[in-house]
C-alpha atoms as a PDB file:
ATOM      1  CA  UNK A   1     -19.342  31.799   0.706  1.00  0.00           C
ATOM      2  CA  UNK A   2     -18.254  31.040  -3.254  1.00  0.00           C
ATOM      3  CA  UNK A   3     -14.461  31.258  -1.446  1.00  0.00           C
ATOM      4  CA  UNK A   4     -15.379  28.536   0.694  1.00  0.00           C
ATOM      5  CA  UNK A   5     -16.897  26.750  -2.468  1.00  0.00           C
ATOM      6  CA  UNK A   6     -13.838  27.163  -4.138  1.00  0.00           C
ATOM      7  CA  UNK A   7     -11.672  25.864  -1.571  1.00  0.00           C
ATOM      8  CA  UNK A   8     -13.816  22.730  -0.963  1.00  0.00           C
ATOM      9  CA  UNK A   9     -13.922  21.843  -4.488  1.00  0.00           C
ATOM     10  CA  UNK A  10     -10.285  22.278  -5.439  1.00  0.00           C
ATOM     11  CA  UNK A  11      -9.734  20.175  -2.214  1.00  0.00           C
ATOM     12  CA  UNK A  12     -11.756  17.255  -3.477  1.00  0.00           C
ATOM     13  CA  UNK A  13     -10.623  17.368  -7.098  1.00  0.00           C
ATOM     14  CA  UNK A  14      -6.705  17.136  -5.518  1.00  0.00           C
ATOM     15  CA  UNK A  15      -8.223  14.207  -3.617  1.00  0.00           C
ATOM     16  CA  UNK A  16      -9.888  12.636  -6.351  1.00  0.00           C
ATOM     17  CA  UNK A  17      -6.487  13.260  -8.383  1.00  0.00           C
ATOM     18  CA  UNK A  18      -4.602  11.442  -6.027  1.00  0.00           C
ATOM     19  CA  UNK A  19      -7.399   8.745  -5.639  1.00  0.00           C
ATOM     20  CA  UNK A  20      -7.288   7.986  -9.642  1.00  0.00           C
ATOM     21  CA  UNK A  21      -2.873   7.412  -8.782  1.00  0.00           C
ATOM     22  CA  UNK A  22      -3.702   4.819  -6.169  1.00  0.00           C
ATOM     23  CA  UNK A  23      -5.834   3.301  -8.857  1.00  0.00           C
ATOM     24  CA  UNK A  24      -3.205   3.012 -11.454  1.00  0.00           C
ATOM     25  CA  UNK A  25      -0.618   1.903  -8.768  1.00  0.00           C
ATOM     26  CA  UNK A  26      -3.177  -1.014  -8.186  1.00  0.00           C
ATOM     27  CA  UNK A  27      -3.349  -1.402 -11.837  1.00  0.00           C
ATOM     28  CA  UNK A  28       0.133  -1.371 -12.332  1.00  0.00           C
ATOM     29  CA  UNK A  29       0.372  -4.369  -9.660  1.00  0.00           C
ATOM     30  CA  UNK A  30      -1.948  -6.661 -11.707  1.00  0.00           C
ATOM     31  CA  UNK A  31      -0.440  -5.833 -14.608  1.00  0.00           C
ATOM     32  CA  UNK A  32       2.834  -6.903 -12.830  1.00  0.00           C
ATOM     33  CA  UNK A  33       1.471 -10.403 -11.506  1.00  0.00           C
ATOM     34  CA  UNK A  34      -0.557 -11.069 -14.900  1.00  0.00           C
ATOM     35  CA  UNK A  35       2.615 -10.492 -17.325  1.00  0.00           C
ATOM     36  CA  UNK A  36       4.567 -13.294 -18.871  1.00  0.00           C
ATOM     37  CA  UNK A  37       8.129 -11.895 -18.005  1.00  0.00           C
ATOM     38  CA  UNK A  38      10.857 -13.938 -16.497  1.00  0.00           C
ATOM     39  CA  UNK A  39      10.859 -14.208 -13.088  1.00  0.00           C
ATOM     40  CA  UNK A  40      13.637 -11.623 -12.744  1.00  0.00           C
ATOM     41  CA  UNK A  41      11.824  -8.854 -14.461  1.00  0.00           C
ATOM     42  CA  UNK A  42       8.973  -9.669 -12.582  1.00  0.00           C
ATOM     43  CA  UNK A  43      10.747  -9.746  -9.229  1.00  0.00           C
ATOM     44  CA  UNK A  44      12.371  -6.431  -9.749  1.00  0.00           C
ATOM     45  CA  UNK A  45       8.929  -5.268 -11.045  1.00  0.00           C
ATOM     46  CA  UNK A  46       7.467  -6.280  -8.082  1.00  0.00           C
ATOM     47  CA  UNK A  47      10.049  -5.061  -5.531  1.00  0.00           C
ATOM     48  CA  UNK A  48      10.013  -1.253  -7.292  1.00  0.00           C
ATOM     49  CA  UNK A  49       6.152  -1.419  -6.458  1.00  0.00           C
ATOM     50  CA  UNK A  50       7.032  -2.862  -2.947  1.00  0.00           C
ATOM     51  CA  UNK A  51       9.041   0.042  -2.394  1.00  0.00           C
ATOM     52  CA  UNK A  52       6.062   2.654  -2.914  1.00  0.00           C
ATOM     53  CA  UNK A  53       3.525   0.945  -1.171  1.00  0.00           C
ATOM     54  CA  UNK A  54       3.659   2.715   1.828  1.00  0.00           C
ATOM     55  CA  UNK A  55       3.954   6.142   0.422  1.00  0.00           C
ATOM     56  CA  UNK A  56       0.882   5.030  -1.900  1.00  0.00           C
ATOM     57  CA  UNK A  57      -0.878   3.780   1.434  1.00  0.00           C
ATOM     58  CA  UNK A  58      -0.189   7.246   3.139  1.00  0.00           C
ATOM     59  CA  UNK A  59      -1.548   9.234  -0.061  1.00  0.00           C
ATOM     60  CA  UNK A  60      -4.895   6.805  -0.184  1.00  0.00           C
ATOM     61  CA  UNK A  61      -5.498   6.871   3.905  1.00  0.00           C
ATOM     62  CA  UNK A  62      -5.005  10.790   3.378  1.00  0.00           C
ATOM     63  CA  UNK A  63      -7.361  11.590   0.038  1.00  0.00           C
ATOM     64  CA  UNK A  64      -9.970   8.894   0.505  1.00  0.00           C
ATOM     65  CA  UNK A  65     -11.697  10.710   3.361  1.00  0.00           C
ATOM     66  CA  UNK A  66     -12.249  13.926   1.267  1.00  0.00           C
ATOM     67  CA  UNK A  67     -13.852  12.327  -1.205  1.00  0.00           C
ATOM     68  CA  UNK A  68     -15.791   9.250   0.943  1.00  0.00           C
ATOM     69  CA  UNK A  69     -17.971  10.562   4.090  1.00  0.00           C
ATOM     70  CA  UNK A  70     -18.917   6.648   4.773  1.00  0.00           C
ATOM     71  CA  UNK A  71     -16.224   5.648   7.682  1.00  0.00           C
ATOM     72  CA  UNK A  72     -17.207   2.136   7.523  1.00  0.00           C
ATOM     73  CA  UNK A  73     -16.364   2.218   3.557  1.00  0.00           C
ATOM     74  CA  UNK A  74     -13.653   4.464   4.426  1.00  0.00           C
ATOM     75  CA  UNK A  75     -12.296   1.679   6.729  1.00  0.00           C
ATOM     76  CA  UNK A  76     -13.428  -0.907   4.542  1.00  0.00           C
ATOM     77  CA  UNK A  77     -11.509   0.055   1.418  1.00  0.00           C
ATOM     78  CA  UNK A  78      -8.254   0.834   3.359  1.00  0.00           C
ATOM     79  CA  UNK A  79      -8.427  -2.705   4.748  1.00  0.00           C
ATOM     80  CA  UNK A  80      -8.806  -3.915   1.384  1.00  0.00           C
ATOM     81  CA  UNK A  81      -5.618  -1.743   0.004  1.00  0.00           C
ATOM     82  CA  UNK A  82      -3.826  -3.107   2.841  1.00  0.00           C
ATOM     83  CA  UNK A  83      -4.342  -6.527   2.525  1.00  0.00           C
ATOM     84  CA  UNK A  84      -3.462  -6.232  -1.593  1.00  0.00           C
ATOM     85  CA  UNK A  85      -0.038  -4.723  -0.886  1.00  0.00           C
ATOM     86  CA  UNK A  86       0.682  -7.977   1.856  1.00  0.00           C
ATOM     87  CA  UNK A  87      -0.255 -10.306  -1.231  1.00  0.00           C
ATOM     88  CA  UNK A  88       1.468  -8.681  -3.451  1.00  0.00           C
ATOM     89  CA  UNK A  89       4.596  -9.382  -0.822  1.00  0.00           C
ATOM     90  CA  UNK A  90       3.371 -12.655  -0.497  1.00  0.00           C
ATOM     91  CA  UNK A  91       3.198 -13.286  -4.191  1.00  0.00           C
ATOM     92  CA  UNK A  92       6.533 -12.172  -4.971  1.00  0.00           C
ATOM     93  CA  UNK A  93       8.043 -14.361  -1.941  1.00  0.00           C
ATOM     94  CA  UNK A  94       6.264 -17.009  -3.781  1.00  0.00           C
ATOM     95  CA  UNK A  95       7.632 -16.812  -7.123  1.00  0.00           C
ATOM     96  CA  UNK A  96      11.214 -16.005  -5.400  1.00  0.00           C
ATOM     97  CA  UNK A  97      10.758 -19.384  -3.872  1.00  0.00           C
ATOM     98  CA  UNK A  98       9.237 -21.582  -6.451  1.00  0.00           C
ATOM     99  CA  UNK A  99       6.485 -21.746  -4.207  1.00  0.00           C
ATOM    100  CA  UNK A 100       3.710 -22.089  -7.539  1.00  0.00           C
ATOM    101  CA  UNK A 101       0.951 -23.211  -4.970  1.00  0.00           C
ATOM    102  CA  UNK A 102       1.194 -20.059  -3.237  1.00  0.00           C
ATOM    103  CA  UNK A 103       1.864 -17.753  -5.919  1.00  0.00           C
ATOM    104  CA  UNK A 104      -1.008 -19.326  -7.698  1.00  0.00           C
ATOM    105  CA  UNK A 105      -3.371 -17.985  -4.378  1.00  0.00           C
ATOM    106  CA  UNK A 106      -2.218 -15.054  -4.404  1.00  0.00           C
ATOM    107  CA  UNK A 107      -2.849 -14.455  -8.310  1.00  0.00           C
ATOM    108  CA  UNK A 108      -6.017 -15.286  -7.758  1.00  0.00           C
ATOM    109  CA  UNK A 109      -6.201 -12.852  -4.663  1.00  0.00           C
ATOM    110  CA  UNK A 110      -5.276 -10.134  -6.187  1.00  0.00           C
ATOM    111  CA  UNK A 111      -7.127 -10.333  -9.425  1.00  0.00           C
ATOM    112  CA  UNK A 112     -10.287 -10.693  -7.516  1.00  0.00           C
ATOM    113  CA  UNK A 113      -9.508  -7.299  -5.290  1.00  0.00           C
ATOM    114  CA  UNK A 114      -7.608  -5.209  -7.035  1.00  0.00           C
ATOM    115  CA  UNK A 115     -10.365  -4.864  -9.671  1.00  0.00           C
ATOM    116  CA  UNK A 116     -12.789  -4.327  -6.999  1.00  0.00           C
ATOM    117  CA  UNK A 117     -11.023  -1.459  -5.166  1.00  0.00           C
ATOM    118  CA  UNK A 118     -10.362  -0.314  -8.646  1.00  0.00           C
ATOM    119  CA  UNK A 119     -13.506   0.051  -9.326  1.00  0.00           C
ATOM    120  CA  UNK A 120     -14.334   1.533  -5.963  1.00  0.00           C
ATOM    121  CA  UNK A 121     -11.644   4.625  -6.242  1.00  0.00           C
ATOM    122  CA  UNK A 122     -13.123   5.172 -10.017  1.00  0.00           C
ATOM    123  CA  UNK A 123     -16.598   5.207  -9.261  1.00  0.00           C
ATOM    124  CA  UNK A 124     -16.306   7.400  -6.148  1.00  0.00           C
ATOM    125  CA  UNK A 125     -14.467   9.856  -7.815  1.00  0.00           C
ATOM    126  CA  UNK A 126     -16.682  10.372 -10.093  1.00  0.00           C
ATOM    127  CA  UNK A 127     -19.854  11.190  -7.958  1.00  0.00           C
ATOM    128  CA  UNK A 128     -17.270  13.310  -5.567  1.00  0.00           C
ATOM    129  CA  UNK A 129     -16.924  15.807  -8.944  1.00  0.00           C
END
């Protein structure tokens, strides 16, 4: 029984673990849109992050159901991940095209979500420990 313990709880800590990465990623993406670089850093900023997202997206699909028993949230919040790595493409298509409508949108987009899935990951890892 306390092996089984064990194993559980070292499984949902290496969830959580990888959970609190996703979170930083997404951090790292606002940080990306919100800094004052020129548009080359920013673009190559932007495209490195591109580059991950699907390896992030695999990692979050993977560790969020350890640590979330709620499908519908579970759903939910990889919806939410998905649709902030298409903005972020979006976004950087924008600024790539002088498009400062769009890229404006999207800004505002991913402000607005990132800092609520942010806040999401954190505060479910936490009651998951």
């Amino acid at each position: 029984m306390l092996l089984l313990s064990i194993k559980v709880s070292a499984q949902t800590e290496k969830a959580t673990d990888s959970l609190a990465l996703i979170r930083n990623y997404l951090l790292d993406i606002q940080k990306a849109v919100n800094t004052k670089q020129p548009q080359k850093h920013k673009v190559a900023k932007l495209d490195s992050l591109i580059r991950l997202a699907t390896k992030q997206q695999a990692v979050f699909e993977r560790n969020l159901s350890p640590v979330l028993k709620n499908k519908r949230e579970v759903v939910a919040m990889e919806s939410s991940l998905n649709f902030i790595l298409q903005s972020m493409v979006l976004y950087k298509t924008g600024i790539k095209n002088s498009q400062s409508r769009s890229a404006h949108a999207e800004t505002l987009y991913l402000n607005k979500n990132i800092s609520i899935l942010a806040n999401k990951i954190t505060y479910y890892c936490k009651t998951a420990k």
